[in-house]
C-alpha atoms as a PDB file:
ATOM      1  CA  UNK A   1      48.940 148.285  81.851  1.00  0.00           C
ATOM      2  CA  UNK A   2      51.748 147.995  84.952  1.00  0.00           C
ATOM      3  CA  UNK A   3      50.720 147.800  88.117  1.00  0.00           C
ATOM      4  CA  UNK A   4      51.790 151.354  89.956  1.00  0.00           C
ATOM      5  CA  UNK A   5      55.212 151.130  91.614  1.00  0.00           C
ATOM      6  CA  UNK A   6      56.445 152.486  95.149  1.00  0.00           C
ATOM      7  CA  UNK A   7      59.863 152.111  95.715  1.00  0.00           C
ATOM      8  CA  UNK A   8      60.874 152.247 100.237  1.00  0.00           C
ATOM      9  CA  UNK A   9      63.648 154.209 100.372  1.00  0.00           C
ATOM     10  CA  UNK A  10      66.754 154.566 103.433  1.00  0.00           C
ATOM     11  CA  UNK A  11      69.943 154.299 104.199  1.00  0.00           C
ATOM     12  CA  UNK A  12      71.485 150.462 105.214  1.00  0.00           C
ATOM     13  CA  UNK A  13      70.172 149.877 109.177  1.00  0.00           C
ATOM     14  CA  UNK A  14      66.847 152.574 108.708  1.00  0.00           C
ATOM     15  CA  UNK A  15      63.699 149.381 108.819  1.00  0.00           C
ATOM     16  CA  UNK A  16      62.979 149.052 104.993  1.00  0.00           C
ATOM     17  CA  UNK A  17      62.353 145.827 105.335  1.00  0.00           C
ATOM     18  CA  UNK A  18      60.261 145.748 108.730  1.00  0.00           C
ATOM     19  CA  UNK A  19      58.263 148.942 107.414  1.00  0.00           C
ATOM     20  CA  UNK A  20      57.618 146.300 103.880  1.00  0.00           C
ATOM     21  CA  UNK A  21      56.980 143.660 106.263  1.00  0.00           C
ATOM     22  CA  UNK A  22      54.096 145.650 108.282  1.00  0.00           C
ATOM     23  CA  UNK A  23      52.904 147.457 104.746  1.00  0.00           C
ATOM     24  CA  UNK A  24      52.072 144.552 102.647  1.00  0.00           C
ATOM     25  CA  UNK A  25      49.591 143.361 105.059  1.00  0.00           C
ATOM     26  CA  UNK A  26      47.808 146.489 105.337  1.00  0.00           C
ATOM     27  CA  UNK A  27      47.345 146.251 101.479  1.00  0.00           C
ATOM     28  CA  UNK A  28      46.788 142.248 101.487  1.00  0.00           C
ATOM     29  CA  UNK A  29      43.889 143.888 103.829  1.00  0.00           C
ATOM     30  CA  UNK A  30      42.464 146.286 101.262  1.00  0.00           C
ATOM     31  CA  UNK A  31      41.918 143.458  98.569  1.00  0.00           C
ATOM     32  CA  UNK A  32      45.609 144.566  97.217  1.00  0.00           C
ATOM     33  CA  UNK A  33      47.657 141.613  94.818  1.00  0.00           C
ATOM     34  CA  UNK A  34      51.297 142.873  95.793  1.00  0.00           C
ATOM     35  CA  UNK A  35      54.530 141.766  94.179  1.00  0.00           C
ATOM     36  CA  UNK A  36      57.969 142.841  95.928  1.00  0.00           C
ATOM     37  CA  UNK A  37      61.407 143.423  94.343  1.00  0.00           C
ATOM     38  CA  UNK A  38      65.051 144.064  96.386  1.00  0.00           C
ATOM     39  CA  UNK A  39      67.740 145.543  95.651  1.00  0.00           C
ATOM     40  CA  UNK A  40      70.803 143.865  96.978  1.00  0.00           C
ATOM     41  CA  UNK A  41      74.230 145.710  96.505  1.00  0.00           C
ATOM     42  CA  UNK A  42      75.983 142.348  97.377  1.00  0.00           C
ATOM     43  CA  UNK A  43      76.466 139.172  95.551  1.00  0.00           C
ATOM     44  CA  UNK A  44      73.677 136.944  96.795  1.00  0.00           C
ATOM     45  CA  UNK A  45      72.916 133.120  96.590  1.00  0.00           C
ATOM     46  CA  UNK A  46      69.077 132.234  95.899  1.00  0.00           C
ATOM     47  CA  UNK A  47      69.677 128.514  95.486  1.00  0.00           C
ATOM     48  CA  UNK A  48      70.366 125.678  97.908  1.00  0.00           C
ATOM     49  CA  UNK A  49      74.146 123.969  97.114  1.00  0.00           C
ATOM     50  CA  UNK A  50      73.913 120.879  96.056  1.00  0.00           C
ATOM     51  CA  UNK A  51      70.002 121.082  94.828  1.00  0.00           C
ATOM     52  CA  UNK A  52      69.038 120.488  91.680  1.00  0.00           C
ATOM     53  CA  UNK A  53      68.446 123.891  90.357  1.00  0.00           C
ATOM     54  CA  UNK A  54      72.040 124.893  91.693  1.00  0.00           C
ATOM     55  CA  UNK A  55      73.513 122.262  89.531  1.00  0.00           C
ATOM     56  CA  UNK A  56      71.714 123.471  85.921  1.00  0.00           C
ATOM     57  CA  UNK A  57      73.328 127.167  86.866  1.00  0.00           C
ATOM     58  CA  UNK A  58      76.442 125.427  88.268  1.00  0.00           C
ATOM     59  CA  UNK A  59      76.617 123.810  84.262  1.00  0.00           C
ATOM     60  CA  UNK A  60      75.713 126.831  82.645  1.00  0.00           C
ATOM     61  CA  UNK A  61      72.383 127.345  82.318  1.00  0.00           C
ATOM     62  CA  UNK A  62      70.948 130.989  82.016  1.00  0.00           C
ATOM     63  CA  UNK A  63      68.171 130.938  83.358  1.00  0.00           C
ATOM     64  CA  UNK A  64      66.460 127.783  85.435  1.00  0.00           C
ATOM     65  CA  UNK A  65      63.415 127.455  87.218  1.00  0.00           C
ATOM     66  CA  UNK A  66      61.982 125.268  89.817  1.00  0.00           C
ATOM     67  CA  UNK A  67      58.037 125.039  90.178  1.00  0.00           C
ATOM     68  CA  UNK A  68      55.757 123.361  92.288  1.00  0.00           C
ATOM     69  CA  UNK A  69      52.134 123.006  92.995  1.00  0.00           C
ATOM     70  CA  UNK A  70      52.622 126.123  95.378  1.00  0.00           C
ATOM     71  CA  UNK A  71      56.203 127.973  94.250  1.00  0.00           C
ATOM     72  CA  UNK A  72      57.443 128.749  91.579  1.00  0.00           C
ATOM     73  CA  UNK A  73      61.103 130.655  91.238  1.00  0.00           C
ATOM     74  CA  UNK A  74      62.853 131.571  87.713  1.00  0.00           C
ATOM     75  CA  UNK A  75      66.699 132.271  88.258  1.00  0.00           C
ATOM     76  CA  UNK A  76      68.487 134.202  85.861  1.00  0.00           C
ATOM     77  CA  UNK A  77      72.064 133.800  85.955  1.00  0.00           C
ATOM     78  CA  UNK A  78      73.206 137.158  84.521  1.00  0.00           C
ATOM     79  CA  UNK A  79      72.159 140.833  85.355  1.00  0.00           C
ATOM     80  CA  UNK A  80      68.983 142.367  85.064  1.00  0.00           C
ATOM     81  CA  UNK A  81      67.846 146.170  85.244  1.00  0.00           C
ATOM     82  CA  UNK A  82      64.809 146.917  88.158  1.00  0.00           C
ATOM     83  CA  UNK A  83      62.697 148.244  85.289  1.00  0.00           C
ATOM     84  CA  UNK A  84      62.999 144.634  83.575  1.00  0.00           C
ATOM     85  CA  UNK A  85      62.025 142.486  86.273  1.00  0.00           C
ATOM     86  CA  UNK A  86      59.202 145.095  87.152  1.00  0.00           C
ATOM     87  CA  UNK A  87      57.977 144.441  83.606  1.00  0.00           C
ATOM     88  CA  UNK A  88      57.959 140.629  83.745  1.00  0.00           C
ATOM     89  CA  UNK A  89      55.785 141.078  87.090  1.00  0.00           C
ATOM     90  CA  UNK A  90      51.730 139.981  85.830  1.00  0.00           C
ATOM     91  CA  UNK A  91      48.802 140.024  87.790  1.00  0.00           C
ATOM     92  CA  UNK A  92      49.570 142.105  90.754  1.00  0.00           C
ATOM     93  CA  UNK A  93      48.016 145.400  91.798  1.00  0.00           C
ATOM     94  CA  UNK A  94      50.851 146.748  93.100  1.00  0.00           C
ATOM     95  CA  UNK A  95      54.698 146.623  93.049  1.00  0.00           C
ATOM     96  CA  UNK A  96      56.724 147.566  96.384  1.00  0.00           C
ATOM     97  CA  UNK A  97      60.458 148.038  95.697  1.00  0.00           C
ATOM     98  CA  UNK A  98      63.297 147.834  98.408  1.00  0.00           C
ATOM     99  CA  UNK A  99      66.434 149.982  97.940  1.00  0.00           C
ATOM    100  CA  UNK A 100      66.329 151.261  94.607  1.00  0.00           C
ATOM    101  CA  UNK A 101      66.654 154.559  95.377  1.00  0.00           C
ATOM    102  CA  UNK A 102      67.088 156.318  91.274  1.00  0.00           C
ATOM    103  CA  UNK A 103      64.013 155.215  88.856  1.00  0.00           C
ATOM    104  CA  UNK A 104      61.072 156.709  88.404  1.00  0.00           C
ATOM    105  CA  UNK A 105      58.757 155.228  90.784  1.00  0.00           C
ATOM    106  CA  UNK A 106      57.226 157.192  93.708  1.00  0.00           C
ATOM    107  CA  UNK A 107      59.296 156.911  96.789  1.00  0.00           C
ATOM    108  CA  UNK A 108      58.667 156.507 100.243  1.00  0.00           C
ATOM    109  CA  UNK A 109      61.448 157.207 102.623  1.00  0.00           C
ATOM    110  CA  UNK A 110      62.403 156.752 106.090  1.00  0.00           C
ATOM    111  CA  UNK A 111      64.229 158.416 108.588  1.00  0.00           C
ATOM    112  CA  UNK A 112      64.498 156.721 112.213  1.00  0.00           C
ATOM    113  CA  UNK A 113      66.691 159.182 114.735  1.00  0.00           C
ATOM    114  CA  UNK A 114      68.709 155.936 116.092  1.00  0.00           C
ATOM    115  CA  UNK A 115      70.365 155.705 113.047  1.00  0.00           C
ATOM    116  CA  UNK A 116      71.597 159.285 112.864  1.00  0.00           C
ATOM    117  CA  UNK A 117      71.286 159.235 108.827  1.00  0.00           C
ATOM    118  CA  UNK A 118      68.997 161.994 107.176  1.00  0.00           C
ATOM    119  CA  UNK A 119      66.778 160.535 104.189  1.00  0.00           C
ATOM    120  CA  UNK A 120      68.913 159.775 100.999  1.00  0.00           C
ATOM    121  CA  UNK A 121      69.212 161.866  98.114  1.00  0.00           C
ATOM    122  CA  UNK A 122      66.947 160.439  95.315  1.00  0.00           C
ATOM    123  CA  UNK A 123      65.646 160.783  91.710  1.00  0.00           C
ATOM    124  CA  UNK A 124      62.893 163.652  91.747  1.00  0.00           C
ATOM    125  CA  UNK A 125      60.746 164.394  94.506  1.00  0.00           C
ATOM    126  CA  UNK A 126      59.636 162.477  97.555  1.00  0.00           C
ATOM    127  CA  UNK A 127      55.635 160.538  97.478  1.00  0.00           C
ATOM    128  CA  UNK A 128      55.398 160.198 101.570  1.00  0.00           C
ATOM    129  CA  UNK A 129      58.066 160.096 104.981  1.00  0.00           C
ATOM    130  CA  UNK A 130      57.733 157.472 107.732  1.00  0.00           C
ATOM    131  CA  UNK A 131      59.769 159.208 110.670  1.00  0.00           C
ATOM    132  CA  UNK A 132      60.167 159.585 113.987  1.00  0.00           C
ATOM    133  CA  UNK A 133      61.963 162.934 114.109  1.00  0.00           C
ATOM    134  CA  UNK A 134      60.791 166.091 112.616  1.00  0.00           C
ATOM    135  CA  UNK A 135      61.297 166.132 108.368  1.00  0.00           C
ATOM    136  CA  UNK A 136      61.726 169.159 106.617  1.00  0.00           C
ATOM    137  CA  UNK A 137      60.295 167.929 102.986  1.00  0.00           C
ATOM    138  CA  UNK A 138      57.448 168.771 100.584  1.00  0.00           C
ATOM    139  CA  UNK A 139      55.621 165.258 100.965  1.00  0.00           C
ATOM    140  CA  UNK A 140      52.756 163.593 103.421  1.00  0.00           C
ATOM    141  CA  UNK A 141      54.829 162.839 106.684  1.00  0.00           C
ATOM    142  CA  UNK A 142      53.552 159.610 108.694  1.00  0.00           C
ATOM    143  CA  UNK A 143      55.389 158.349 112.311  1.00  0.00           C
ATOM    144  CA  UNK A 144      57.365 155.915 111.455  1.00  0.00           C
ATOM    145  CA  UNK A 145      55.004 152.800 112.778  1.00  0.00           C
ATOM    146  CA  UNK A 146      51.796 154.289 110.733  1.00  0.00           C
ATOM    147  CA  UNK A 147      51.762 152.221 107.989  1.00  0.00           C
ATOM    148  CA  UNK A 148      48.001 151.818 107.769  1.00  0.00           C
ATOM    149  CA  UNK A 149      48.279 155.148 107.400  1.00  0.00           C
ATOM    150  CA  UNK A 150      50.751 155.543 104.389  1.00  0.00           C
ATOM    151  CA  UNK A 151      48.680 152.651 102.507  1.00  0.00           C
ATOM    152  CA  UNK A 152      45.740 154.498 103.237  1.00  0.00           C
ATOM    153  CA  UNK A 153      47.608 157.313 100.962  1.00  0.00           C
ATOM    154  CA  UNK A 154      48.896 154.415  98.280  1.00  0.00           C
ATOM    155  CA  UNK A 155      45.718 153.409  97.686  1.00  0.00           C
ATOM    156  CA  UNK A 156      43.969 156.863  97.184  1.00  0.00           C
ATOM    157  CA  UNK A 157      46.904 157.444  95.144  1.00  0.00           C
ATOM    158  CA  UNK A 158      46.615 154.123  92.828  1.00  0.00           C
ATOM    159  CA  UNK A 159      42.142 154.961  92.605  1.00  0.00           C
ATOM    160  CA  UNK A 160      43.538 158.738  91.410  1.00  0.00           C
ATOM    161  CA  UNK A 161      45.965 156.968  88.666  1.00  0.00           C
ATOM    162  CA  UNK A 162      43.352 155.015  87.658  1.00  0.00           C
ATOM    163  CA  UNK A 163      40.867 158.109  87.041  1.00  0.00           C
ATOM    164  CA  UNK A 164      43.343 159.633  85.571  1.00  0.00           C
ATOM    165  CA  UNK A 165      44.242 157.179  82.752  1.00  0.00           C
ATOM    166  CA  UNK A 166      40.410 156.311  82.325  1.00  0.00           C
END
């Protein structure tokens, strides 16, 4: 079985990526294995010009990896869906996705009043808010620095899943 997947959700400028950056140490904390995949809406260059790596998908290779006693990195040089790199993902408790704001994983959304931008519109229903303004939705509402709070929810919510499919 998958690990559960919770996908942070805003609009460009909101603090996905600070909110990920103060969450997966609150699960680290809790015993959690987490894996993390973003979304980037722009071309993006993973490998160092020049390197080794760079040349093989430079010539044409596919896919090349690089591995080390510490790292390893696979680099696919064509597209690939969310749901397909979630499913290569092993040995992890939990998956936290950036950006991907359609799918069927629970989402977490975020709404900071500097940025003047309400949450965005989404597949299905909101799993939990971070905010700092007042949030009209159907869904546990945390200020936008509680994160121990919201993993606090993720993990009652992963120990219900797993009751559930016992």
């Amino acid at each position: 079985m998958s690990a559960p997947v919770y996908s942070v959700v805003a609009y460009s400028g909101t603090g996905k990526t600070t909110i990920l950056e103060r969450l997966i140490p609150a699960l680290k904390a809790r015993g959690l294995r987490v894996a993390v995949v973003k979304h980037d809406a722009h071309d993006f260059e993973i490998d160092t010009p020049g390197k080794d790596s760079w040349r093989m998908s430079r010539a044409g290779a596919d896919v090349s990896c690089v591995c080390s006693d510490t790292h390893a990195a696979i680099m696919e040089n064509r597209p690939r869906r969310a749901d397909e790199i979630i499913g290569m993902i092993r040995d992890v408790d939990i998956i936290l996705t950036e950006g991907f704001k359609h799918g069927s994983w629970r989402k977490i959304g975020i709404v900071r009043a500097a940025t003047g931008k309400p949450l965005p519109g989404i597949d299905g229903e909101y799993f939990a808010v971070l905010s700092d303004v007042p949030v009209e939705i159907n869904a546990p509402r945390f200020d936008l620095h509680d994160v121990e709070g919201l993993a606090g929810l993720i993990v009652r919510d992963m120990d219900a899943q797993e009751n559930r499919d016992s």
